[in-house]
N, C-alpha and C. Protein backbone atom coordinates (compact mmCIF):
# COMPACT_ATOMS: atom_id res chain seq x y z
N UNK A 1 208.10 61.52 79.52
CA UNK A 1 207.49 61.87 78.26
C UNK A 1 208.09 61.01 77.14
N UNK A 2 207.03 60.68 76.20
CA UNK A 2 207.93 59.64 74.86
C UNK A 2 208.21 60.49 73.74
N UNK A 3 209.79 60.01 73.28
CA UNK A 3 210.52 60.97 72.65
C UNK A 3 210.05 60.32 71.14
N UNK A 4 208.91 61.02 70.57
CA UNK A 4 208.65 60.39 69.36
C UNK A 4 209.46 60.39 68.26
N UNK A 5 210.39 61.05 68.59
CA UNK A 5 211.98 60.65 67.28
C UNK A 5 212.37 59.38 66.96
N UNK A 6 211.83 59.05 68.53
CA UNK A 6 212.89 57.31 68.71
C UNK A 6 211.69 56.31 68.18
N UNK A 7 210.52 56.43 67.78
CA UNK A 7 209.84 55.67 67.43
C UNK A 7 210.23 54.62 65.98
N UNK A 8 209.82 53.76 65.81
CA UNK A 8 209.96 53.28 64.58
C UNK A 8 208.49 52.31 63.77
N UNK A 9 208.11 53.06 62.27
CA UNK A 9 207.10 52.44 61.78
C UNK A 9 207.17 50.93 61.88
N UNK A 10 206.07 50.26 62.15
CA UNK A 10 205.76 48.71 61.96
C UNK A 10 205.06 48.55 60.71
N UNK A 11 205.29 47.50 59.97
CA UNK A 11 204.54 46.62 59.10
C UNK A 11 203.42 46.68 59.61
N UNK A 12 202.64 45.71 58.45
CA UNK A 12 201.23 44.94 58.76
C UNK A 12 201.63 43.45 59.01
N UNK A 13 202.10 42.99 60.43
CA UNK A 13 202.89 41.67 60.29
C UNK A 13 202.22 40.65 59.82
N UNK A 14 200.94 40.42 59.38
CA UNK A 14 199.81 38.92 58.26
C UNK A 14 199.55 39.17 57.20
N UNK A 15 200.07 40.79 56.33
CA UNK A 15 200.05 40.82 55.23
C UNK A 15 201.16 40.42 54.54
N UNK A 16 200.76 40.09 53.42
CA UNK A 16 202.06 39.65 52.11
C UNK A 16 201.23 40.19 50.68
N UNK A 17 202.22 40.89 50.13
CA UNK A 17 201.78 40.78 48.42
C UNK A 17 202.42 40.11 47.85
N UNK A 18 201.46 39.48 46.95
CA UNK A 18 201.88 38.26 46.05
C UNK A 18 202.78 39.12 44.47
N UNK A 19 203.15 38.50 43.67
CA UNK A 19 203.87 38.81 43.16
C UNK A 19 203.33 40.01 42.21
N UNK A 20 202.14 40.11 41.89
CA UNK A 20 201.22 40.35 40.97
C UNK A 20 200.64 41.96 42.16
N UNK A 21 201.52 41.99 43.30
CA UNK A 21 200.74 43.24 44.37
C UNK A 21 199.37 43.48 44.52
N UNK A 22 198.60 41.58 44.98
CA UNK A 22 198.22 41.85 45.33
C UNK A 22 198.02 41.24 47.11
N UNK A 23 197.43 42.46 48.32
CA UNK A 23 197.55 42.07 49.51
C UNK A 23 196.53 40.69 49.85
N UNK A 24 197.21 39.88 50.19
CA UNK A 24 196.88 38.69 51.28
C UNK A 24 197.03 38.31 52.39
N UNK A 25 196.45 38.12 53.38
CA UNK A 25 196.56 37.22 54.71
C UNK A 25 197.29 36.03 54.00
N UNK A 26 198.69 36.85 55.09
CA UNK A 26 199.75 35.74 55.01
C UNK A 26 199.47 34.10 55.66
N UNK A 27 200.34 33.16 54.73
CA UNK A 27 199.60 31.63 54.94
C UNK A 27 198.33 31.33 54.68
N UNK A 28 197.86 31.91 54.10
CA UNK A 28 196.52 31.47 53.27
C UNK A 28 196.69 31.96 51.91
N UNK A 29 195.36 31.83 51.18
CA UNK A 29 195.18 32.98 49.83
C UNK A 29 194.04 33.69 49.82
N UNK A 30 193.53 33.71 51.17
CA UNK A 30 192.57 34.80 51.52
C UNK A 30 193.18 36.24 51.04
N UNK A 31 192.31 37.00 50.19
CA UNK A 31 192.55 38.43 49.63
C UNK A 31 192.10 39.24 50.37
N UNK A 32 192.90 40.19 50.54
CA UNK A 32 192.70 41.46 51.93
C UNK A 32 190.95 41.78 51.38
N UNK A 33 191.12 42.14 49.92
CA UNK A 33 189.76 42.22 49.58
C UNK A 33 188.52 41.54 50.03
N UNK A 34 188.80 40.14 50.02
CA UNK A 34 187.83 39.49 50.41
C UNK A 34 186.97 39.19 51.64
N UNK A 35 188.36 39.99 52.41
CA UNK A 35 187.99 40.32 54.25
C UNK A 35 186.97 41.05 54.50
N UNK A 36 187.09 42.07 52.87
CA UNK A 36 186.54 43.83 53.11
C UNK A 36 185.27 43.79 52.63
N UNK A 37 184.77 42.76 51.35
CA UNK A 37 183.70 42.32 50.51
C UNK A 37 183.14 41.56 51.44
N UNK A 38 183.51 40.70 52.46
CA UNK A 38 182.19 40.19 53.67
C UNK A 38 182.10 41.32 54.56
N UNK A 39 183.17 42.11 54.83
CA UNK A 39 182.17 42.73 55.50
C UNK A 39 181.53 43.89 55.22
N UNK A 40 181.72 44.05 54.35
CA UNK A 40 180.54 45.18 53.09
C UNK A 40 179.24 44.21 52.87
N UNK A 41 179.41 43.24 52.67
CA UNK A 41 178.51 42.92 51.92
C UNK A 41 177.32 42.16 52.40
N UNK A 42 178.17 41.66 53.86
CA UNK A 42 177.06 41.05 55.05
C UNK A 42 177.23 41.65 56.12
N UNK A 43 177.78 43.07 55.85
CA UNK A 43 177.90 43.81 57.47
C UNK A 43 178.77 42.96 58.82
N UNK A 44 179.35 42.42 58.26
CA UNK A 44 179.99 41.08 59.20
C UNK A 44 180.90 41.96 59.91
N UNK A 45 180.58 41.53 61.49
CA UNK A 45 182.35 42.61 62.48
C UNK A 45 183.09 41.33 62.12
N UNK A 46 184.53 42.12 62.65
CA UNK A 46 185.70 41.04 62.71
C UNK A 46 185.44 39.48 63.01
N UNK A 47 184.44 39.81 64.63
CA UNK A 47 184.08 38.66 64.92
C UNK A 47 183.67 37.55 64.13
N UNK A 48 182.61 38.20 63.37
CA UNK A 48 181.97 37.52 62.40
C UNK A 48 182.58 36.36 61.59
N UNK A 49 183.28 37.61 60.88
CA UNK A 49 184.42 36.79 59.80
C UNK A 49 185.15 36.05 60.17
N UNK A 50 185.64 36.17 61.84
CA UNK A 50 186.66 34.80 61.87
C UNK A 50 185.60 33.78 62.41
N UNK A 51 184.35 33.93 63.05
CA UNK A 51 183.24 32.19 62.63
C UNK A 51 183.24 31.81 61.36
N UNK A 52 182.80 32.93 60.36
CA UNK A 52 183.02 31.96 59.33
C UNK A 52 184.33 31.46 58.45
N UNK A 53 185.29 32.29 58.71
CA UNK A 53 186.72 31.97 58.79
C UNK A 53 187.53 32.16 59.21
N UNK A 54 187.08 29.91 60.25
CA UNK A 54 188.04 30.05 61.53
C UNK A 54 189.60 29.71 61.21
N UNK A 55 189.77 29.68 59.83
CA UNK A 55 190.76 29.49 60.04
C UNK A 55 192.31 30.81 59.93
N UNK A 56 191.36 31.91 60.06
CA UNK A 56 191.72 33.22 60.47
C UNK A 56 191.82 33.60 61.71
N UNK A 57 193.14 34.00 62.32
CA UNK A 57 193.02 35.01 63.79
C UNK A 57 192.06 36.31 63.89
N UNK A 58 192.28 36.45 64.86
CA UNK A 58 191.62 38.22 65.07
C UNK A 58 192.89 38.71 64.78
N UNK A 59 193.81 38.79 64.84
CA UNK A 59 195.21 39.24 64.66
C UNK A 59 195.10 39.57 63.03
N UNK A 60 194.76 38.62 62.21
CA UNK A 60 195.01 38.48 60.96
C UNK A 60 193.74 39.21 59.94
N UNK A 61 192.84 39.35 61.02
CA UNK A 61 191.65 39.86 60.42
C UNK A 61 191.26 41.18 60.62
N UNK A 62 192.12 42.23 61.84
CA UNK A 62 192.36 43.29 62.14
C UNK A 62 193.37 43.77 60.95
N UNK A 63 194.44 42.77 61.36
CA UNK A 63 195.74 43.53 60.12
C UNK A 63 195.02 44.06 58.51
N UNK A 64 194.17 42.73 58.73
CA UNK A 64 193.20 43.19 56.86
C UNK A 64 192.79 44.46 56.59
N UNK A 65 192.01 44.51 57.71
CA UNK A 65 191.12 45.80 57.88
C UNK A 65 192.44 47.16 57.86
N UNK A 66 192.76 46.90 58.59
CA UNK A 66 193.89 47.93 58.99
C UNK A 66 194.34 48.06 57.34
N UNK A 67 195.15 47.44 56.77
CA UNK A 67 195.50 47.69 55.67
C UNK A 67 194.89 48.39 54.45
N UNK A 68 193.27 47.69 54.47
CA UNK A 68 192.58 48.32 53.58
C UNK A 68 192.28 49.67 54.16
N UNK A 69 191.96 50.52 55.41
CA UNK A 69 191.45 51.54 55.97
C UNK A 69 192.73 52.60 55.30
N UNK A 70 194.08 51.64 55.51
CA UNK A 70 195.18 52.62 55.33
C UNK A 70 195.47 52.77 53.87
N UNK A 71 195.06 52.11 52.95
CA UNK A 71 195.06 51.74 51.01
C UNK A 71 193.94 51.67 50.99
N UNK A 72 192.98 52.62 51.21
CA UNK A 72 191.42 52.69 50.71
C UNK A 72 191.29 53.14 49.26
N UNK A 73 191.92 53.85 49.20
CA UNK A 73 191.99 54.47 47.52
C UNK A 73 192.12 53.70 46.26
N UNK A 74 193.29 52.41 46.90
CA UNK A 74 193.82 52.12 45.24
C UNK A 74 192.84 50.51 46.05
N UNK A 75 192.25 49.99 46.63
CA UNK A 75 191.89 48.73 46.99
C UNK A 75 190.56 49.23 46.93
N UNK A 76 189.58 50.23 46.80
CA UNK A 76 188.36 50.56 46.01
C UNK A 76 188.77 50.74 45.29
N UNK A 77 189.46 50.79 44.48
CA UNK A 77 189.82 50.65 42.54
C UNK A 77 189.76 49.48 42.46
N UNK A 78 190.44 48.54 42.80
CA UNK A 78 190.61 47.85 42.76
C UNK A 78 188.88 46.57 42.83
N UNK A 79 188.45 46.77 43.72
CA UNK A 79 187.02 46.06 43.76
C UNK A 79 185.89 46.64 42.76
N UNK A 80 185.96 48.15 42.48
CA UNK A 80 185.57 49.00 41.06
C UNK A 80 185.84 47.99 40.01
N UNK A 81 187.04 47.96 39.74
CA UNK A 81 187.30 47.04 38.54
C UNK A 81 187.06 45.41 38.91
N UNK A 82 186.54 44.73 39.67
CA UNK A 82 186.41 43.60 39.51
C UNK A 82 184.89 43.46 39.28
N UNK A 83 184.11 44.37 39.79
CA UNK A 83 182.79 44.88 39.63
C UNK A 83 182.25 45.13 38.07
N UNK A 84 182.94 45.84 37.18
CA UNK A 84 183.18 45.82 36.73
C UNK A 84 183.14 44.91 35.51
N UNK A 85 184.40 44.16 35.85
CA UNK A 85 184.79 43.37 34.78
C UNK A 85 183.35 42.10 34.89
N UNK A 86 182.57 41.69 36.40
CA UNK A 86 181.65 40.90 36.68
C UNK A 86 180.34 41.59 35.55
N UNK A 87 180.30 42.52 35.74
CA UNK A 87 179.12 43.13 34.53
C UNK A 87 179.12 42.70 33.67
N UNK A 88 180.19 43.73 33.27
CA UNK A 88 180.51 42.86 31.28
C UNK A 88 180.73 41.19 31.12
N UNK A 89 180.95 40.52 32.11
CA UNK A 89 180.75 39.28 31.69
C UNK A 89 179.48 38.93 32.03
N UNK A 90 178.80 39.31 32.66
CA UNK A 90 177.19 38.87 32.84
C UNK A 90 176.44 39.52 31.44
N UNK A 91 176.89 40.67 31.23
CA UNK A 91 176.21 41.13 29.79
C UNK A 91 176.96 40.26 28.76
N UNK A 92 178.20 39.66 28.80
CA UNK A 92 178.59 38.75 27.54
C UNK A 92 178.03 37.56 27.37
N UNK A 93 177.73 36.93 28.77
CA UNK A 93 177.11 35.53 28.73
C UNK A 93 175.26 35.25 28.69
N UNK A 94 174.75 36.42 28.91
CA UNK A 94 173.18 36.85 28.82
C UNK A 94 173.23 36.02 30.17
N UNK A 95 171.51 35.94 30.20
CA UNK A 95 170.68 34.62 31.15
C UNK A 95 170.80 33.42 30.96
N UNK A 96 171.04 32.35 32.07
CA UNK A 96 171.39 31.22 31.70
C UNK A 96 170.10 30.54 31.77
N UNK A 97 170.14 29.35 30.59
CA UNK A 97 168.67 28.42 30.58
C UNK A 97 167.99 28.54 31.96
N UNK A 98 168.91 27.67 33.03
CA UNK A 98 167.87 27.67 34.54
C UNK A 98 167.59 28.75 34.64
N UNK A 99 167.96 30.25 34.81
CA UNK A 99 167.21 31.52 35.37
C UNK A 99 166.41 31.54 34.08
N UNK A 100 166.37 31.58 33.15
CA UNK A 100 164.98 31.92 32.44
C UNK A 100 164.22 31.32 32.58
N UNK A 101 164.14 29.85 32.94
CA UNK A 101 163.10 29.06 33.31
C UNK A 101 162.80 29.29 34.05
N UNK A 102 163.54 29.51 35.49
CA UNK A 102 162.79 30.33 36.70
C UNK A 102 161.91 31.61 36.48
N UNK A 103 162.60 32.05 35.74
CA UNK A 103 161.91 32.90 35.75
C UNK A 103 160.63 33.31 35.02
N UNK A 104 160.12 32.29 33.71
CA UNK A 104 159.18 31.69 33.13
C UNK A 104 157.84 30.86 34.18
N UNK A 105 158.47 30.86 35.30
CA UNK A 105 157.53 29.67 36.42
C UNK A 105 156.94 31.19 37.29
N UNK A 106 157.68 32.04 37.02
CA UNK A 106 157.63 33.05 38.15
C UNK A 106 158.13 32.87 39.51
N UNK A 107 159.16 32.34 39.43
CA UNK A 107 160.07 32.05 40.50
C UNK A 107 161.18 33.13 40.37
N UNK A 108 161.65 33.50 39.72
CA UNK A 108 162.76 35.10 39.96
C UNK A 108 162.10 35.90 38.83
N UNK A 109 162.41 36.81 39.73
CA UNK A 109 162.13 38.53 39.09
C UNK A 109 163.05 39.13 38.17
């Protein structure tokens, strides 16, 4: 039988926070976030994400996940406020010349 006394917690061994706390895939500057925003945002599995970034392990792309599943709380705050802050700068800068023209041709909605 395993004597779960004797156990000891592990790290996330490919994460690092940068000075500023926030989590990265260590040796890159891939943002744990950014692991979590492809695959929110294109439904992408692990697999996925390491075709389109091969220069990610499965090792390194599990640990992401893992991290965010385990800091879901303050790392959706965290994408809240970048969301966010993307608004108010789209409402500060209006429509840019090309989309109104597109959209003058009836090319965007």
């Amino acid at each position: 039988m395993l004597d779960t006394n004797s156990l000891r917690p592990t790290q996330y061994p490919h994460i690092a926070l940068t000075p500023q706390n926030v989590p990265i895939i260590e040796g890159t500057t891939m943002k744990v976030i950014e692991v979590v925003l492809a695959q929110r945002s294109y439904g992408w599995t692990a697999e996925e994400i390491q075709i389109n970034h091969r220069y990610l392990s499965m090792g390194q792309i599990y640990a992401a996940l893992a991290y965010y599943w385990d800091n879901r709380q303050a790392l959706d705050q965290d994408i809240e406020h970048r969301e966010d802050s993307i608004q108010k700068q789209e409402r500060a800068t209006g429509e840019s010349a090309f989309a109104t023209r597109l959209r003058s041709q009836g090319l965007l909605q």
